[in-house]
Protein backbone atom coordinates (compact mmCIF):
# COMPACT_ATOMS: atom_id res chain seq x y z
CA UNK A 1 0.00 0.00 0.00
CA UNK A 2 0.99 3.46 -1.19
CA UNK A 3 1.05 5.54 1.86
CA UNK A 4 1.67 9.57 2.66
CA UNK A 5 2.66 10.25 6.42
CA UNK A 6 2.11 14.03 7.40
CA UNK A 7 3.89 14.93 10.11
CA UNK A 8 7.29 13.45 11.21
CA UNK A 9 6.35 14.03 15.03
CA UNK A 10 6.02 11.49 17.64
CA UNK A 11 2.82 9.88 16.18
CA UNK A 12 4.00 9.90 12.20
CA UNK A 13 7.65 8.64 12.96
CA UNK A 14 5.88 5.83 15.65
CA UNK A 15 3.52 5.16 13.13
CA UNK A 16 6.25 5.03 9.80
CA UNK A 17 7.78 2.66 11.50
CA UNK A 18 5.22 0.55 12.44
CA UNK A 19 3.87 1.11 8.35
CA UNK A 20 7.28 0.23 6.86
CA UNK A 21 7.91 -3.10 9.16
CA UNK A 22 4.69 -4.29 7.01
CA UNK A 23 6.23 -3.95 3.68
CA UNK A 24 3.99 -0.76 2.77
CA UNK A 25 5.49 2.21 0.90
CA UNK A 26 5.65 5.02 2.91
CA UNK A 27 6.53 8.88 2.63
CA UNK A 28 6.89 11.50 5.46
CA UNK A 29 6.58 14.87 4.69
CA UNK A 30 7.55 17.53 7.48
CA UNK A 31 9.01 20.95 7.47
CA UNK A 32 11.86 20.12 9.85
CA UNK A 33 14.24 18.95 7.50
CA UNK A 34 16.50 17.65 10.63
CA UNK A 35 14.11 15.45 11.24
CA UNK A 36 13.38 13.41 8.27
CA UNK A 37 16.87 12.70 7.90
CA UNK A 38 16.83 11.73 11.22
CA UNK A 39 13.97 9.24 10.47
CA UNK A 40 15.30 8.28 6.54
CA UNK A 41 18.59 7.12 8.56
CA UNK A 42 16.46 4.92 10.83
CA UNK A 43 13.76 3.90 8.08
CA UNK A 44 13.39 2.85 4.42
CA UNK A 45 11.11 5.85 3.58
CA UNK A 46 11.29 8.52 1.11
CA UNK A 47 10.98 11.85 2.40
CA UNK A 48 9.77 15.49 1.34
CA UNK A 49 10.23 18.36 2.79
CA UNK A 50 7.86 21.03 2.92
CA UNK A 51 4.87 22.38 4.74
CA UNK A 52 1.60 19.82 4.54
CA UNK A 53 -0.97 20.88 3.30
CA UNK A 54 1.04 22.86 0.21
CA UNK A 55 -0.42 21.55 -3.34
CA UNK A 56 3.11 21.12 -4.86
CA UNK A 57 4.12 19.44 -1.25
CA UNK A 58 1.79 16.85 -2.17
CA UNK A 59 2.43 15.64 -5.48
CA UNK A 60 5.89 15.86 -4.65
CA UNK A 61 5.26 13.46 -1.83
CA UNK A 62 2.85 11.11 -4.81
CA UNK A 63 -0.39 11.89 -3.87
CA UNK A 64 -1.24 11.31 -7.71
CA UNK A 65 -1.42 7.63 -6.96
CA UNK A 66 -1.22 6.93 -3.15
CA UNK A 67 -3.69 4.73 -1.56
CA UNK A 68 -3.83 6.86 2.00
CA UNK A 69 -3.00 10.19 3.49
CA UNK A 70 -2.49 10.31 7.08
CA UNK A 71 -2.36 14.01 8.23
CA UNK A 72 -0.81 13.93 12.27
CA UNK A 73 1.00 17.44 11.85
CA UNK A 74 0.99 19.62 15.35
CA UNK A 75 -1.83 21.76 13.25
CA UNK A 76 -5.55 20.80 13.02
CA UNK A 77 -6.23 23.45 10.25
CA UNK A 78 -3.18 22.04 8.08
CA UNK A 79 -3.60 18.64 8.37
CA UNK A 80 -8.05 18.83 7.56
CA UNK A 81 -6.67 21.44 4.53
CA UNK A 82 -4.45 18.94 3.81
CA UNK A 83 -7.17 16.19 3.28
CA UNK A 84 -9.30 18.56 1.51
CA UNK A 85 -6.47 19.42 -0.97
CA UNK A 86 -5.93 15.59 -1.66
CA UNK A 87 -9.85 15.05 -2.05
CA UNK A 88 -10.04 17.53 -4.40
CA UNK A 89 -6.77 17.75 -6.75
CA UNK A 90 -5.56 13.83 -6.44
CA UNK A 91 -8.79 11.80 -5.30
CA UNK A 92 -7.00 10.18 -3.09
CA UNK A 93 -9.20 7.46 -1.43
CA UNK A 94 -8.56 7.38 1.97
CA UNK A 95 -7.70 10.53 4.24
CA UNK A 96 -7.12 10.31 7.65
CA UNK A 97 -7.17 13.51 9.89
CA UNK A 98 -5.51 13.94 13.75
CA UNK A 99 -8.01 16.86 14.97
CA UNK A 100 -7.76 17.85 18.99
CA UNK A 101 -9.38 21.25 18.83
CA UNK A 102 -12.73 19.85 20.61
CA UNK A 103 -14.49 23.06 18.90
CA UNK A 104 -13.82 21.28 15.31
CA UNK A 105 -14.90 17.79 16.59
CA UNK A 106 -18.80 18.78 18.23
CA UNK A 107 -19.68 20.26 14.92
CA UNK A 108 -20.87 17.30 12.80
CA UNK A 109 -21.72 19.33 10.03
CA UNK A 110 -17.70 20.34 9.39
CA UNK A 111 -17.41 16.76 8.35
CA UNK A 112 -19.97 15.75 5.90
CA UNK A 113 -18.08 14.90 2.70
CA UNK A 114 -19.22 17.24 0.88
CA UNK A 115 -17.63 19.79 3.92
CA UNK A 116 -14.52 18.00 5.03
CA UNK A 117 -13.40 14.90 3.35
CA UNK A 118 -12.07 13.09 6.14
CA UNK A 119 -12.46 9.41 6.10
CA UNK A 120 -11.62 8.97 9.81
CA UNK A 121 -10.78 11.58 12.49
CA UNK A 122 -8.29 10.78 15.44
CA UNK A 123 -8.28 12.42 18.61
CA UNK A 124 -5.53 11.52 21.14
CA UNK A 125 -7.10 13.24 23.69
CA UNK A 126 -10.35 11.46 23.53
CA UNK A 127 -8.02 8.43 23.56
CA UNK A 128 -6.20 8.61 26.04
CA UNK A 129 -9.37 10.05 28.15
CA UNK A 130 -11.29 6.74 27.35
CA UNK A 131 -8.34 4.79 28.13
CA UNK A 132 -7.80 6.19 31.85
CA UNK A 133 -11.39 5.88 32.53
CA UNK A 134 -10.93 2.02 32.09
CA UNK A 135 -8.59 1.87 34.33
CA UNK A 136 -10.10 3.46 36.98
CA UNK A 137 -13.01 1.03 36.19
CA UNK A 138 -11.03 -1.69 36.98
CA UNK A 139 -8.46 -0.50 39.56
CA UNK A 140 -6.24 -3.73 39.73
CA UNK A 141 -5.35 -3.51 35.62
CA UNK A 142 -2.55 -2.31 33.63
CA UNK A 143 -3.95 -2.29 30.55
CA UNK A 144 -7.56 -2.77 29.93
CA UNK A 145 -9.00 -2.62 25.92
CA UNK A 146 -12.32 -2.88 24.18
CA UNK A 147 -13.27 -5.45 21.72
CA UNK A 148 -16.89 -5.83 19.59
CA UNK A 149 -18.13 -2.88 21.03
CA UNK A 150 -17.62 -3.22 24.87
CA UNK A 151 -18.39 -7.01 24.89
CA UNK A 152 -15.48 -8.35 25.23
CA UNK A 153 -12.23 -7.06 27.07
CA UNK A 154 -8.26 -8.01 27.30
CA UNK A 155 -6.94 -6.81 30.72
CA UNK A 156 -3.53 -6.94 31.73
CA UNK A 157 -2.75 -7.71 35.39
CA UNK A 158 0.12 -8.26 37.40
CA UNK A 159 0.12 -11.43 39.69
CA UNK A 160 0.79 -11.25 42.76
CA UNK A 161 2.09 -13.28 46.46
CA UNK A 162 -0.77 -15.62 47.70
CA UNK A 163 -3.58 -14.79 44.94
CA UNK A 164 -5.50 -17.70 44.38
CA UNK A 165 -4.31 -18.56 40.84
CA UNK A 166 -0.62 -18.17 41.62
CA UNK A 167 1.47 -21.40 41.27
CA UNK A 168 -1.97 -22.95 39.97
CA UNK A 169 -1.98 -24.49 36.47
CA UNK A 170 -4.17 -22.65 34.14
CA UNK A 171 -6.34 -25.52 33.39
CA UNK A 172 -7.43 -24.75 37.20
CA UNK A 173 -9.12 -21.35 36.35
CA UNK A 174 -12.70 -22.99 35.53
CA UNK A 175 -12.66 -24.17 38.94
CA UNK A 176 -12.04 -20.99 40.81
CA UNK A 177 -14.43 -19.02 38.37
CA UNK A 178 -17.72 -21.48 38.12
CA UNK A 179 -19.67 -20.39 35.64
CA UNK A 180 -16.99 -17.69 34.36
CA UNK A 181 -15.62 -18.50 30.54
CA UNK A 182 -11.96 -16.67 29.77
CA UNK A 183 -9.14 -17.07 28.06
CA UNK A 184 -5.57 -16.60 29.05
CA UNK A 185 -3.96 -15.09 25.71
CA UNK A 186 -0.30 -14.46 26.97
CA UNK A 187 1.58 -14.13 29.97
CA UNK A 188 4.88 -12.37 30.60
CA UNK A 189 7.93 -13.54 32.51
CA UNK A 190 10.67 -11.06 33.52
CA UNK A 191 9.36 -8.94 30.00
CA UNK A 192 9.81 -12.53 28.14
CA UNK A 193 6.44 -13.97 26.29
CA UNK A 194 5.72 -17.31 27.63
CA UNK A 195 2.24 -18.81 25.56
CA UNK A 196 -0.03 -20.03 27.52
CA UNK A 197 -1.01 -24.34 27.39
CA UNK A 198 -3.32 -26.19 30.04
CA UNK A 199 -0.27 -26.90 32.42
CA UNK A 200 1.73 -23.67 32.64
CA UNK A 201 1.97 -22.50 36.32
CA UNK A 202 0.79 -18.97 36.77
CA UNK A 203 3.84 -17.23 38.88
CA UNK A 204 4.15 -14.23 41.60
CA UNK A 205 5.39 -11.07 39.45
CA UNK A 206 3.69 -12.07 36.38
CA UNK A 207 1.85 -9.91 33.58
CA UNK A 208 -1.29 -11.84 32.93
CA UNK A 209 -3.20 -10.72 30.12
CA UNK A 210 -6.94 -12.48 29.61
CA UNK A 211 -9.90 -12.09 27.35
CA UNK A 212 -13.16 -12.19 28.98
CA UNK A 213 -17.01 -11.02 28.13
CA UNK A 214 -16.96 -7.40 30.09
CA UNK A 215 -19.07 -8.46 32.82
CA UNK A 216 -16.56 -11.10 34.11
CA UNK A 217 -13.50 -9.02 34.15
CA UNK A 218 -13.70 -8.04 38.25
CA UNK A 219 -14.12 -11.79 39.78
CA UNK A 220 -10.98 -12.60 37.24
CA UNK A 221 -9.13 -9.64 37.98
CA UNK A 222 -9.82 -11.20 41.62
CA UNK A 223 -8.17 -14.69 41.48
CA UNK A 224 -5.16 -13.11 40.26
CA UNK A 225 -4.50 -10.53 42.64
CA UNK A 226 -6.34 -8.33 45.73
CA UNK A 227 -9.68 -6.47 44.59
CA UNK A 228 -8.78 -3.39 45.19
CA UNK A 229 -11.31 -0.82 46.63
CA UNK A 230 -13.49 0.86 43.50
CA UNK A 231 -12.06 4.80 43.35
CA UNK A 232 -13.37 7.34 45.24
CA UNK A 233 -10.88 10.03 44.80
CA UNK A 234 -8.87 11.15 41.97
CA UNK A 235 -6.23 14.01 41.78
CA UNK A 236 -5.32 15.33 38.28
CA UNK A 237 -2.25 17.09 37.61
CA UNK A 238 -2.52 19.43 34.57
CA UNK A 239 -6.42 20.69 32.91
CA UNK A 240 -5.44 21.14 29.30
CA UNK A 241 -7.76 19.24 27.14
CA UNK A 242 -7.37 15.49 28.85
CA UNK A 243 -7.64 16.93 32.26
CA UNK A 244 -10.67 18.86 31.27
CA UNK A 245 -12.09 15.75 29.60
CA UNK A 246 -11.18 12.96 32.38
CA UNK A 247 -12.98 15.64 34.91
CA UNK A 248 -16.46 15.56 33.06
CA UNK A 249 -16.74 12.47 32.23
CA UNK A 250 -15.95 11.25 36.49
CA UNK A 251 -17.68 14.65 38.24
CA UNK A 252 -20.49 12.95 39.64
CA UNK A 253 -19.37 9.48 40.02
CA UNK A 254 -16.30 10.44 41.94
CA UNK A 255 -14.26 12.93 43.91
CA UNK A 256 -12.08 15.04 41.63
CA UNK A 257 -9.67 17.53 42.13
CA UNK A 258 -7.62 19.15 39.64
CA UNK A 259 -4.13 21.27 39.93
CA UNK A 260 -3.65 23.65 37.03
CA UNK A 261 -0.30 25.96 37.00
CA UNK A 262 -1.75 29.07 34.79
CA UNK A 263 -4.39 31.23 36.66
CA UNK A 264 -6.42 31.71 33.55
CA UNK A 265 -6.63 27.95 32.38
CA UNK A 266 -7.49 27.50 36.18
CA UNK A 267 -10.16 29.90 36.10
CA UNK A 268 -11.80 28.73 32.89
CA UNK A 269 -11.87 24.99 34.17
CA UNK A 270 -13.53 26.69 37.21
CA UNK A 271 -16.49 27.89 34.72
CA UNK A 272 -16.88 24.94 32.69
CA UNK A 273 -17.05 22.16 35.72
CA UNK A 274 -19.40 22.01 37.95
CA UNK A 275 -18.82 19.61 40.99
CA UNK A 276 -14.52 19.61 40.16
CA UNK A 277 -12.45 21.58 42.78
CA UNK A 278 -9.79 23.50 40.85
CA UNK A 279 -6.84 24.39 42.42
CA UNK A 280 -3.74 26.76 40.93
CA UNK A 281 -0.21 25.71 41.51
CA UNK A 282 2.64 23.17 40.36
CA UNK A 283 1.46 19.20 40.83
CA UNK A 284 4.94 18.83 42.41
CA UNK A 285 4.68 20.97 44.69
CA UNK A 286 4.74 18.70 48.68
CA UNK A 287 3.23 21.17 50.45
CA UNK A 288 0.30 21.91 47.93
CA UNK A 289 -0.32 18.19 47.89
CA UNK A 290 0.27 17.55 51.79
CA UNK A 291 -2.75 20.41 52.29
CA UNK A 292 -4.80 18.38 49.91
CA UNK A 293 -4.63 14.94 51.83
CA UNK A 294 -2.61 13.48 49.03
CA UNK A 295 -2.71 9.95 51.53
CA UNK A 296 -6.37 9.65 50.88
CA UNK A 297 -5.79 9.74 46.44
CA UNK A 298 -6.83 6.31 45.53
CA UNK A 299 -5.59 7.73 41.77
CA UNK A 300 -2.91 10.29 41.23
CA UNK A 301 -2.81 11.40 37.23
CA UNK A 302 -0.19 13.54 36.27
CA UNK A 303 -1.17 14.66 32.41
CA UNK A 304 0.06 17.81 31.54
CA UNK A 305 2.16 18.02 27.80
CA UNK A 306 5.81 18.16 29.78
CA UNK A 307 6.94 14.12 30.28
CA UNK A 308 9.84 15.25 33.06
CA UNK A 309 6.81 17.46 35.39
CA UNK A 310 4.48 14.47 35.13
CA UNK A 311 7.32 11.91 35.96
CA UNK A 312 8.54 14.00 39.53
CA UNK A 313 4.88 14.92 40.35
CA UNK A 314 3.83 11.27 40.22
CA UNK A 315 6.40 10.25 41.64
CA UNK A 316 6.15 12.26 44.59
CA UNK A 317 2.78 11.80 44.93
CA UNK A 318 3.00 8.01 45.24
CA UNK A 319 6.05 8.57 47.53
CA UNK A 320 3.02 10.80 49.95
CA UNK A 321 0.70 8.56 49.96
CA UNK A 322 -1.31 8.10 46.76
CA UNK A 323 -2.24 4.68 45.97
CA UNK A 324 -2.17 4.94 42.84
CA UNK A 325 0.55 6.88 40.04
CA UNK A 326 -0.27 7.42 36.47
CA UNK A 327 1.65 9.01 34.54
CA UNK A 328 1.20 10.50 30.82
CA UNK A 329 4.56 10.31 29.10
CA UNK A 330 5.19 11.44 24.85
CA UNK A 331 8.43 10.20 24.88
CA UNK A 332 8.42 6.34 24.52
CA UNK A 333 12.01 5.77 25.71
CA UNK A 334 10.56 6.80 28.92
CA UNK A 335 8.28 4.41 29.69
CA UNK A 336 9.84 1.64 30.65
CA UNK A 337 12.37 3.44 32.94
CA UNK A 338 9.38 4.51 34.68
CA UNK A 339 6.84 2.31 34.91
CA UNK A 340 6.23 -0.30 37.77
CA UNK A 341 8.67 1.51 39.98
CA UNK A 342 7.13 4.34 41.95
CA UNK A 343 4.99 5.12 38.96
CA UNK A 344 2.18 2.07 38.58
CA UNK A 345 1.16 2.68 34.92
CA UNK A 346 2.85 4.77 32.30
CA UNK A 347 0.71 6.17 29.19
CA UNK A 348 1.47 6.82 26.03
CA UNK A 349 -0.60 8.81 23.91
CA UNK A 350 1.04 8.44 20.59
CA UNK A 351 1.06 4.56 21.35
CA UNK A 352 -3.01 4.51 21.78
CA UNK A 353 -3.36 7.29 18.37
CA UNK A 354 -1.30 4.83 16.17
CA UNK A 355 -3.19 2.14 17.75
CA UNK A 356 -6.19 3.30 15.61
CA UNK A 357 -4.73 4.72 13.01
CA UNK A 358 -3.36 0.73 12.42
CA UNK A 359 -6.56 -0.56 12.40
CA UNK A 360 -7.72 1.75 9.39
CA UNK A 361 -4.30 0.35 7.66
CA UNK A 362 -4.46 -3.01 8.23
CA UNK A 363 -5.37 -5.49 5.55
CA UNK A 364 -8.52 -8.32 5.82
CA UNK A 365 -11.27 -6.98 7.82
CA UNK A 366 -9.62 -6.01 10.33
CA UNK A 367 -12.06 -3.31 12.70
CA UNK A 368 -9.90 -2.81 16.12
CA UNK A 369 -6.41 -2.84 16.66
CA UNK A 370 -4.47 -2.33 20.39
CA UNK A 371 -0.50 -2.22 20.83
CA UNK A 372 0.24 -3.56 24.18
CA UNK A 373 3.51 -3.89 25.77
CA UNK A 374 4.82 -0.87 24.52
CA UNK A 375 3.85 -2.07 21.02
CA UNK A 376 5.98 -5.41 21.26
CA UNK A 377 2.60 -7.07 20.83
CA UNK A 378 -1.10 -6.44 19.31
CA UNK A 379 -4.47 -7.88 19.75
CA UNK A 380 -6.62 -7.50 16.83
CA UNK A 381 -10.64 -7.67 16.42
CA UNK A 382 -11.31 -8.97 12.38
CA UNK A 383 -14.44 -10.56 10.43
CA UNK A 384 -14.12 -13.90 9.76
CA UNK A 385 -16.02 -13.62 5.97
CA UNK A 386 -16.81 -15.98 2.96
CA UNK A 387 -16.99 -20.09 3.96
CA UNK A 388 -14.89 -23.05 3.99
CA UNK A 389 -14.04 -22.69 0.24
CA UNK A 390 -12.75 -19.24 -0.60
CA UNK A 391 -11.62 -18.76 3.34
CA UNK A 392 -8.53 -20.41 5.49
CA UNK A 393 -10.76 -19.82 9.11
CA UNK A 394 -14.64 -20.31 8.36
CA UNK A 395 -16.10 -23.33 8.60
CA UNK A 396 -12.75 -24.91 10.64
CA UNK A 397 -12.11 -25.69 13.86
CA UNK A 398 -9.59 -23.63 15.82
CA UNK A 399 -7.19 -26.79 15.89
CA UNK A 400 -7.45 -26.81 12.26
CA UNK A 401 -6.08 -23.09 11.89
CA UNK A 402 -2.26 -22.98 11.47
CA UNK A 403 -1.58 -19.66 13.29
CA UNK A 404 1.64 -18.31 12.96
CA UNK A 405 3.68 -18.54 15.78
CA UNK A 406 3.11 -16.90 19.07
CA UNK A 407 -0.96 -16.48 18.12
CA UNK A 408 -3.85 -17.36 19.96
CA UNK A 409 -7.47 -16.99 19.43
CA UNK A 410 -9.06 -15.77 22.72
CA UNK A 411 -13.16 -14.85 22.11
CA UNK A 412 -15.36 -14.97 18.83
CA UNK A 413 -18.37 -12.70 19.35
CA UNK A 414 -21.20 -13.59 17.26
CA UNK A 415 -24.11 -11.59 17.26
CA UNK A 416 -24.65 -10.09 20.96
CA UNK A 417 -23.00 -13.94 22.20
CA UNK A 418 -19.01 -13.69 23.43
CA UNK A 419 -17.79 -17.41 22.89
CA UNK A 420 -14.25 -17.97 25.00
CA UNK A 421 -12.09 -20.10 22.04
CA UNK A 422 -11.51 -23.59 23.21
CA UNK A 423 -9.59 -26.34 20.03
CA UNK A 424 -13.02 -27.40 18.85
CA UNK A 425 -14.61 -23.96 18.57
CA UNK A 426 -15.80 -23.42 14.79
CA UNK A 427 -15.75 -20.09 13.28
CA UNK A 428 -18.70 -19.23 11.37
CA UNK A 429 -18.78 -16.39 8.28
CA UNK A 430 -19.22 -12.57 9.84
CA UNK A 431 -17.63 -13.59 13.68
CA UNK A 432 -15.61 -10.98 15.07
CA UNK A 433 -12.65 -13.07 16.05
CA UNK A 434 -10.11 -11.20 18.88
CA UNK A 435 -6.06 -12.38 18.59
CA UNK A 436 -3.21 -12.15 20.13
CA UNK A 437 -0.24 -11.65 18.67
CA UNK A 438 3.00 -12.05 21.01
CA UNK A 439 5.46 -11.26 18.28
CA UNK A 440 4.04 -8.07 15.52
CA UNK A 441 6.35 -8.97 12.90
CA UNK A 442 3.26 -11.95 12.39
CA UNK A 443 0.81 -9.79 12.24
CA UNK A 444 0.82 -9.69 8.65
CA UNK A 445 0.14 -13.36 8.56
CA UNK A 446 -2.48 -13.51 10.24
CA UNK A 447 -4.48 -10.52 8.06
CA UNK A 448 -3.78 -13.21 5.33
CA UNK A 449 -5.27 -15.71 7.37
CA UNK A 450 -8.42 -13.70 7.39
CA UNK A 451 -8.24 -12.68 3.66
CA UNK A 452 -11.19 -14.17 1.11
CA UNK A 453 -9.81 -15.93 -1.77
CA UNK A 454 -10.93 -14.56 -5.29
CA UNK A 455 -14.08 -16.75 -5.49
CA UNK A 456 -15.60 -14.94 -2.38
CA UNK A 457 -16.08 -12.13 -5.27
């Protein structure tokens, strides 16, 4: 696939690399020219410099004949001109737009095609929002993801000392959850994969990561480690756009406090939230938090746009008292020198944006893609279509299914019914089948796998 990269930030150089490990053809285009030599170095790319949204920028970069724009620039306005400008001079079929400005997003009207071409609109912030919320749903997760609409879930725990699974053989999990159907998809070892068989011994220390229908997540979460009390209290460091996000969507349903360092921000998150208590000063500041009975956080969220502030604020606030540190961190390098130390969870917002953007890439029917373990590995959601004779899944038994290495089948959802995979499970045409792929350099084989042969058409 022909495909045009705007934007050589965080999010387009994350995502070029992810594009080009896939065998596509890919081109950045940026204005820094420091930067795409930086990345052409790294990358087999071509490169173009020049400002985005620029006519002659563009069919420098090929949009005569590429299959996809993807416009993540640091400007809204460039990168929807952008997509316009490919719409209307190179027909390009599929445009994809990164848009945070919330006053673009609430006005539907701006993107009827006839308005805004934009095939699909990202917005980080919305991402990342959505994915804290989860895990203050589920207080004992690292990682929690949607599947099928909400149906079905893959959570990431950590295992811990005396939890009733631990140093239990997995084929034991039916009869500590009676009446509970999941899936262990992959567990992790000292950061090594280990795939999960009927006799592997779940161990202290371990990353756990399970498939269940959404209802059963808490009495799993359970056997593997202690339930921890639902959250009450939440302290947010930083109200720029997450901040002001996370806060409406919990005021109501939970204590929440948030500590903004610029008196006007402060004042205008005042006026727009109703039951939030807004407070102006610097998240790492001891004596701010020590007033604000930082001991009785149950979540601590430092998210403001400067990695090194949220890293010392969390960090001192778990070292107060908080039960919980999150931490939003840009810089990926970062996150694993800081996570499951004093900070509990780490989040990356490019990692969740190029999560979605992947799923619009990928090929088969593929509807959700997640990156998990700091993109190591993915879990896909795609439609199992056609039937036994045009396709290599429907109408066959999971043991029939050669899956490349390091894959396993977790749920099928079929209709408004989440089926946990077992060997003899058949997949029927149109299930929404969720994987789990340890190693990514597979996950072009197992698109294939979902691929209809020519007869389908």
């Amino acid at each position: 696939m022909k495909i045009i990269i705007l934007g050589a930030g965080q999010v387009g150089s994350t995502l070029a690399e992810n594009l080009v490990s896939e065998q596509n053809d890919v081109t950045v285009v940026d204005v820094d020219a420091a930067r795409l030599d930086e990345l052409q170095e790294r990358l087999d790319i071509r490169i173009v410099q020049g400002r985005a949204s620029y006519p002659n920028v563009l069919r420098r970069a090929g949009a005569d004949d590429a299959d996809m724009i993807i416009a993540v620039t640091n400007s809204d306005e460039t990168n929807m001109l952008a997509c316009k400008i490919a719409d209307t001079l190179f027909q390009t079929p599929t445009k994809i737009a990164r848009v945070r400005a919330q006053e673009y997003l609430k006005e539907e009207a701006l993107w009827d095609k006839e308005a805004l071409p934009v095939d699909m609109r990202i917005s980080p912030e919305q991402l990342v929002t959505d994915y804290i919320r989860r895990l203050i749903e589920y207080p004992g997760a690292l990682q929690v993801v949607d599947f099928a609409e909400g149906k079905v879930r893959l959570v990431g725990v950590k295992a811990y000392y005396g939890g009733p699974l631990v140093s239990r053989q997995l084929k034991e999990l039916p009869q500590h959850l009676p009446g509970v159907e999941a899936r262990v998809a992959a567990i992790y070892r000292r950061g090594r994969p280990i795939i999960p068989e009927g006799d592997t011994v779940i161990e202290a220390e371990d990353e756990v990561f399970f498939i269940a229908a959404s209802d059963h997540i808490p009495r799993i979460i359970s056997e593997l480690r202690r339930l921890e009390k639902p959250v009450k209290r939440i302290m947010l460091a930083g109200g720029g756009n997450i901040g002001l996000r996370l806060a409406r969507a919990l005021e109501g349903q939970i204590q929440v406090k948030i500590i903004e360092k610029f008196k006007e921000r402060a004042r205008f998150l005042s006026e727009e939230l109703d039951h939030t208590v807004i407070l102006q000063g610097d998240g790492a500041n001891e004596q701010l938090l020590r007033e604000e009975n930082i001991e009785d956080v149950d979540v601590f969220c430092a998210i403001t746009n400067d990695d090194e502030a949220n890293i010392l604020s969390a960090m001192l606030a778990k070292r107060l008292g908080a039960k919980k540190a999150l931490c939003l961190i840009n810089r990926l390098s970062y996150v694993d020198l800081v996570e499951g130390g004093a900070i509990d969870i780490a989040i990356s917002p490019q990692q969740s944006t190029v999560s979605a953007l992947l799923a619009r890439v990928r090929r088969g029917d593929v509807v959700k893609v997640h990156s998990l373990r700091r993109g190591a590995a993915e879990a896909i959601e795609a439609v199992a279509h056609g039937d036994r004779n045009n396709s290599r899944v429907v109408g066959r038994r999971l043991e029939e299914i050669k899956m490349p290495p390091g894959t396993t089948i977790g749920a099928i959802v079929r209709g408004e019914e989440v089926i946990i995979a077992h060997h003899d499970t058949v997949i029927q045409a149109e299930d929404h089948v969720i994987l789990f792929i340890v190693d990514k350099k597979h996950t072009q084989d197992v698109e294939k796998l979902f691929q209809v042969g020519v007869s389908f058409f």
